[in-house]
Protein backbone atom coordinates (compact mmCIF):
# COMPACT_ATOMS: atom_id res chain seq x y z
CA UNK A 1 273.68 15.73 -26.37
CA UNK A 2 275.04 15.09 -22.83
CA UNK A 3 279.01 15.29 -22.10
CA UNK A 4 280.56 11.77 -20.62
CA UNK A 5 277.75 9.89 -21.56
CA UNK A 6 276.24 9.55 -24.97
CA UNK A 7 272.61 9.99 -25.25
CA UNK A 8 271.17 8.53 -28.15
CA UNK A 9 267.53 9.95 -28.29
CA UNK A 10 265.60 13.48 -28.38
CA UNK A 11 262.13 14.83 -28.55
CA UNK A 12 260.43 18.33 -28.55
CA UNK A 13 257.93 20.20 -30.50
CA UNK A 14 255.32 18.48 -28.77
CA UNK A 15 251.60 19.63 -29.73
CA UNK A 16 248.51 18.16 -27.86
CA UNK A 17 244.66 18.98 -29.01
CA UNK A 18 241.41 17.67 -28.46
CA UNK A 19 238.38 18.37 -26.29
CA UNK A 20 237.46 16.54 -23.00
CA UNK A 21 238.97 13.39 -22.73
CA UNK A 22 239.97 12.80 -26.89
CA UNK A 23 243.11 13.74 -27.69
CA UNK A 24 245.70 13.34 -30.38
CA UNK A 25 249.76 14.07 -29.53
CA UNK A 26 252.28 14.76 -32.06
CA UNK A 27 256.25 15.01 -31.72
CA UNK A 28 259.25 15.38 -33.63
CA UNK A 29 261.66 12.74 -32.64
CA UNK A 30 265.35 12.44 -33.20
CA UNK A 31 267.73 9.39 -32.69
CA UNK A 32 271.38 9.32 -33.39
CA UNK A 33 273.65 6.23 -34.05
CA UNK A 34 277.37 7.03 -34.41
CA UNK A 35 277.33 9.70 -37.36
CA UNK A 36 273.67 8.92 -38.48
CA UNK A 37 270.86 10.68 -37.69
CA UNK A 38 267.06 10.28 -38.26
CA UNK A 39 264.07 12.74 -37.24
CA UNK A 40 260.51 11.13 -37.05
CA UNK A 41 257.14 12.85 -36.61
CA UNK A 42 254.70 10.77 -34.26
CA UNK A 43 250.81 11.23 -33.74
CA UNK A 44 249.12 9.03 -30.81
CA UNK A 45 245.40 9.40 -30.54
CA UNK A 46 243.39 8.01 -28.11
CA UNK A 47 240.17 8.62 -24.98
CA UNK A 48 241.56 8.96 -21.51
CA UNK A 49 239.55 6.88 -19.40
CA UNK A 50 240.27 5.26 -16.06
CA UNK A 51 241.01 2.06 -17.51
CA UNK A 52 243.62 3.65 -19.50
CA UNK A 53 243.62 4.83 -23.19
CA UNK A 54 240.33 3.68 -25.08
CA UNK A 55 240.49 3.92 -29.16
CA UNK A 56 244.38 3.81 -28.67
CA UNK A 57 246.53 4.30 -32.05
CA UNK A 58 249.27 6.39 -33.40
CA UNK A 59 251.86 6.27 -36.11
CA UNK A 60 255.35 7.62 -37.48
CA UNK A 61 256.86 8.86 -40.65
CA UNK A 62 260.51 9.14 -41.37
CA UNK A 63 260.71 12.94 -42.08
CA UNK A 64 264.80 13.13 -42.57
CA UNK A 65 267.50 10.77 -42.40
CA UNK A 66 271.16 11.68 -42.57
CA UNK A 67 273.58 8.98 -43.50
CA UNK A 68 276.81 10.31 -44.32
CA UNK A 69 279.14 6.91 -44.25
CA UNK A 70 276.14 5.04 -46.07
CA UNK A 71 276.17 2.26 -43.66
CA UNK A 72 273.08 3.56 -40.95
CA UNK A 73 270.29 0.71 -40.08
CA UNK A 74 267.94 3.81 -39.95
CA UNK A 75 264.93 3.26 -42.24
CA UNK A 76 264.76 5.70 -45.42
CA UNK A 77 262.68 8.98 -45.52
CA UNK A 78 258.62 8.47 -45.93
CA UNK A 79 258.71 5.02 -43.97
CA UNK A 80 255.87 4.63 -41.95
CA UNK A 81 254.56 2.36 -39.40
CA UNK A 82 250.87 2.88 -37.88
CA UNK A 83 249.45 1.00 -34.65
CA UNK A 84 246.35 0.30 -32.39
CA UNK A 85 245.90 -1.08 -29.61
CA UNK A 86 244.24 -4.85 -30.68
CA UNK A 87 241.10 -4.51 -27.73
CA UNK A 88 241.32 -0.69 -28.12
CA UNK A 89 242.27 0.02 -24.83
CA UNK A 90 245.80 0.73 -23.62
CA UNK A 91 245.63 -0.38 -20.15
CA UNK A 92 246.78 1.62 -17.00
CA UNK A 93 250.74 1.05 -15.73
CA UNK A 94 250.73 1.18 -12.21
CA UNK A 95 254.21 -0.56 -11.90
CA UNK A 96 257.30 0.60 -12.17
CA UNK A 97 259.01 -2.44 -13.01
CA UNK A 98 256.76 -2.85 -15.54
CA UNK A 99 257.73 -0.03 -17.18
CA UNK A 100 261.04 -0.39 -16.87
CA UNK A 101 261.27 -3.69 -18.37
CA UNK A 102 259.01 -2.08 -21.31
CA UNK A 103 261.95 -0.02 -21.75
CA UNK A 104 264.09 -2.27 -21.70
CA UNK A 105 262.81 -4.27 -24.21
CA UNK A 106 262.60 -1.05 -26.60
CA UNK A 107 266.73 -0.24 -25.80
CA UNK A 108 267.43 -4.05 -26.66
CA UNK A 109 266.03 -3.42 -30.24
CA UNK A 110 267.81 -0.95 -30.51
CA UNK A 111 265.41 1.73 -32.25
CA UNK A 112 262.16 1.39 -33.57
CA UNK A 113 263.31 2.97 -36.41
CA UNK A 114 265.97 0.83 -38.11
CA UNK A 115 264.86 -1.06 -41.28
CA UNK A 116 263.05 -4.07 -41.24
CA UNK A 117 264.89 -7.34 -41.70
CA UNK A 118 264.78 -8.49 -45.53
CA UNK A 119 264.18 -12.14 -46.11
């Protein structure tokens, strides 16, 4: 965590494999919300081509969740999402702006990892 200013997210343990241009990532991530935590595991797979990613998908799986005042949006251990890219390429970013607003949009949810709205 960083002093004066709270930082809400963390990654490491970051393994990379594959041969040529395939390759398949996977990370530990951690998020904190006041005195909740939650650690995910990711995996992204995908074909670096010019164009950008080609076969493009990936997933996550809730690995631990710690909750101590019972009131954390975090979703529960062994929730999983899994995602592809819907033309199976994920294009090339060449703007910054673009980016930035992508990130944006991810700190206005909040987390990825909260629970899903019940109806």
């Amino acid at each position: 965590m960083m002093k004066g200013e709270e930082e809400l997210t963390k990654s490491d343990l970051c393994q990379i494999s594959g041969s040529g241009s395939k390759f398949t990532l996977c990370f530990k991530y951690y998020e904190v919300d006041g005195n909740a935590n939650v650690t995910v595991v990711f995996v992204i797979s995908g074909t670096k081509t010019t164009s950008g990613i080609a076969d493009f998908c990936g997933g996550f799986i809730v690995t631990e969740r710690n909750d101590p005042d019972g009131d954390s949006d975090f979703a529960y251990v062994g929730y999983i999402i899994l995602f592809a890219e819907k033309d199976g390429l994920a294009s090339n970013y060449s703007s910054t702006a673009a980016s930035a607003k992508a990130i944006n949009m991810i700190r206005e949810r909040n987390s990825f990892f909260k629970r899903p709205l019940m109806k």
